[in-house]
C-alpha atoms as a PDB file:
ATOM      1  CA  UNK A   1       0.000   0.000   0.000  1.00  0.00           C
ATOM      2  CA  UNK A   2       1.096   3.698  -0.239  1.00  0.00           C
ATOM      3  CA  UNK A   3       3.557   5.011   1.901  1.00  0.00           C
ATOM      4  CA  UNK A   4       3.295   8.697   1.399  1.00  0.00           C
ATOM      5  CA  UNK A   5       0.974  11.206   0.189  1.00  0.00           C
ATOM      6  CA  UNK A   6       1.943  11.881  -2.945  1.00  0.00           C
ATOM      7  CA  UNK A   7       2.149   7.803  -3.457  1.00  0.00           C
ATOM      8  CA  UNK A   8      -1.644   7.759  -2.715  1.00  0.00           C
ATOM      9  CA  UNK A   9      -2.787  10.104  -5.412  1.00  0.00           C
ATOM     10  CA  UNK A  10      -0.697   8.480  -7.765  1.00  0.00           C
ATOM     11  CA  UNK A  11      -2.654   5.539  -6.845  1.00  0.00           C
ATOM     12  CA  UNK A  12      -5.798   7.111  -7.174  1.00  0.00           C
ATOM     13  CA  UNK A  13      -4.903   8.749 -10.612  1.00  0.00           C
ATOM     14  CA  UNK A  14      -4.049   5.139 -11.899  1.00  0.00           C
ATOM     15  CA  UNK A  15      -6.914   3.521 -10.880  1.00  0.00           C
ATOM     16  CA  UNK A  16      -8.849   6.469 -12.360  1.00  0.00           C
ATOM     17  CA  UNK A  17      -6.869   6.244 -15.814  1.00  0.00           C
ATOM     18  CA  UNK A  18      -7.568   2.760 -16.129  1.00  0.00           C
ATOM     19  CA  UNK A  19     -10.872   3.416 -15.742  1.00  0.00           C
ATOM     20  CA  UNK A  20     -11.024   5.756 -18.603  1.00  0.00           C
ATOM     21  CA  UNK A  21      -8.764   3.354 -20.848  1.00  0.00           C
ATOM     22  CA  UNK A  22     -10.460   0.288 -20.348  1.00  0.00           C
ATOM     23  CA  UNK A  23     -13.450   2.119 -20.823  1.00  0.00           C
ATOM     24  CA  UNK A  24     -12.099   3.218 -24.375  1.00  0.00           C
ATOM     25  CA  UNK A  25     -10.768  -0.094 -25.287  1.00  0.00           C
ATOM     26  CA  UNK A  26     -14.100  -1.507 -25.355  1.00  0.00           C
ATOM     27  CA  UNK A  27     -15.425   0.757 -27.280  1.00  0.00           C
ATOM     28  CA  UNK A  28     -12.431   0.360 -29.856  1.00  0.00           C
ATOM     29  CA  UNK A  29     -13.408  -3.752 -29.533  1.00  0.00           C
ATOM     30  CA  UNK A  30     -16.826  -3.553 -30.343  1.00  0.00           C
ATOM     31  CA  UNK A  31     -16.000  -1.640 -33.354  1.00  0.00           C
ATOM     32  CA  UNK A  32     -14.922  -4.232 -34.380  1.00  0.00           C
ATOM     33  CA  UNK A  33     -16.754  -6.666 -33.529  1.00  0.00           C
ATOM     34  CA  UNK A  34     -19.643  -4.568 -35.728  1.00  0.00           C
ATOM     35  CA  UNK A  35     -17.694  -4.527 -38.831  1.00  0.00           C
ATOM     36  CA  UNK A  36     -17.276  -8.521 -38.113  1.00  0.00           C
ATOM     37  CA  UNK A  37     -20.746  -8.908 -37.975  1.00  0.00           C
ATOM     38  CA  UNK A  38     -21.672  -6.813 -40.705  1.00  0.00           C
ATOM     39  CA  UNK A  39     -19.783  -9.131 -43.114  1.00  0.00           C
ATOM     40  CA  UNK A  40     -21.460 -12.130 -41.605  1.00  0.00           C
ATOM     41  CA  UNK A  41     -24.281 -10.501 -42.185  1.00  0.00           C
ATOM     42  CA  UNK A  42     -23.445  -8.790 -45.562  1.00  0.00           C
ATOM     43  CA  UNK A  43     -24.782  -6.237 -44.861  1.00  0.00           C
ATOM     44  CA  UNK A  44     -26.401  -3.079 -47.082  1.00  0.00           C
ATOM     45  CA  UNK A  45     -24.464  -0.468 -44.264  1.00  0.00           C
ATOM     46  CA  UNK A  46     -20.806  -2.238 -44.200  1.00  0.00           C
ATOM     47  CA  UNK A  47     -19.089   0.754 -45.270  1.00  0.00           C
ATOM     48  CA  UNK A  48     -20.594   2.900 -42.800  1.00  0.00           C
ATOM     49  CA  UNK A  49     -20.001   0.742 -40.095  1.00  0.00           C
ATOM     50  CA  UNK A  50     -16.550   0.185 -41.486  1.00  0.00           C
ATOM     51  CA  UNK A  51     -15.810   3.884 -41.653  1.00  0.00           C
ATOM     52  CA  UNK A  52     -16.975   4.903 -38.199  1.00  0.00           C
ATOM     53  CA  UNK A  53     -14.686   1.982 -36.567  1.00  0.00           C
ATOM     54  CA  UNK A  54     -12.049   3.408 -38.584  1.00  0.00           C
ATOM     55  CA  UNK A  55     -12.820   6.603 -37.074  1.00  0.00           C
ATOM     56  CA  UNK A  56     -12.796   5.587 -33.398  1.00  0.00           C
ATOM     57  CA  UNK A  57      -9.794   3.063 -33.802  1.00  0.00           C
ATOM     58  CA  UNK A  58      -8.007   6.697 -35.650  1.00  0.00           C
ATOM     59  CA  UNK A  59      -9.137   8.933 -32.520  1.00  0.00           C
ATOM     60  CA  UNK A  60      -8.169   6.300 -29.630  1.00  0.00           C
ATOM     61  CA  UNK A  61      -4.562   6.252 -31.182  1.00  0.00           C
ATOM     62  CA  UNK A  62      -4.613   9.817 -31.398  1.00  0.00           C
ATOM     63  CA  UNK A  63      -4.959   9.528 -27.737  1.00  0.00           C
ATOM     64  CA  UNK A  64      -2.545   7.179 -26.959  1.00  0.00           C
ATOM     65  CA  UNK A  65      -4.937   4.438 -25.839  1.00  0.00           C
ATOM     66  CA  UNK A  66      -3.890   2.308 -28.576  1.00  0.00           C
ATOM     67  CA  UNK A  67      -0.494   2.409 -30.420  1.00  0.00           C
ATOM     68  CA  UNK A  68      -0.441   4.029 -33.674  1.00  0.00           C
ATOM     69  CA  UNK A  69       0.817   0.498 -35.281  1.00  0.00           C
ATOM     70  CA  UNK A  70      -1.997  -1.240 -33.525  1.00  0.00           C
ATOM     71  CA  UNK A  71      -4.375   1.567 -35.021  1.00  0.00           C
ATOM     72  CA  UNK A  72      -2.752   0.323 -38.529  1.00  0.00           C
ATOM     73  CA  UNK A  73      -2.811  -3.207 -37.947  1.00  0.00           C
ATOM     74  CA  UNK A  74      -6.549  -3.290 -36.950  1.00  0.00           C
ATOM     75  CA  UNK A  75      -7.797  -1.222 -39.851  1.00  0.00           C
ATOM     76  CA  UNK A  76      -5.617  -3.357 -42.253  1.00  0.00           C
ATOM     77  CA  UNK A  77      -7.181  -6.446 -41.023  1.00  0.00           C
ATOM     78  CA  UNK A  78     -10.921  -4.655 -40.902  1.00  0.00           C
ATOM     79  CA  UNK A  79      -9.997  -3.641 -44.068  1.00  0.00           C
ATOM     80  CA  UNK A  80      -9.330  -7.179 -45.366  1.00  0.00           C
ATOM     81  CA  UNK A  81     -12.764  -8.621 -43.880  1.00  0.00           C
ATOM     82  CA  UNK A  82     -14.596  -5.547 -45.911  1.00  0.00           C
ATOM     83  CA  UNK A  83     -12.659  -6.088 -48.990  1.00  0.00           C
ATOM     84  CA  UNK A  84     -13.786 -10.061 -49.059  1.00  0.00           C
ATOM     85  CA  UNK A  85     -17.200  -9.556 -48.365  1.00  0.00           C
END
């Protein structure tokens, strides 16, 4: 446990942080897990769904949630799915 004061906020900010990230991985996640089932589905809307998870998986890199070669990686292989559908 924390020690000193300054120990104990950093403890709080942490917990608070991963809070906010976890939070913002799932959203990344279910992104793509709509584009998945979009081209199970083949559906009429796959680009739009594939565009707005390449938006969020774009803005949560910006943020530093995810790495910026992640960011790539995903959208190559989301990509890929749309492009065999």
């Amino acid at each position: 446990m924390a020690n000193s004061k300054s120990a104990e906020k950093r403890a709080r900010q942490n917990k608070s942080r991963y809070e906010l990230k976890h939070a913002q991985r799932s959203v990344v996640r279910t992104a793509m897990k709509n584009v998945s089932k979009a081209v199970e589905a083949k559906d009429n809307n796959l680009g739009d769904v594939y565009k707005d998870a390449q938006s969020v998986v774009d803005n949560m890199a910006s943020k530093g949630i995810i790495h910026k070669n992640k960011a790539a990686r995903i959208k190559s292989r989301l990509n890929k799915k749309v492009k065999s559908a």
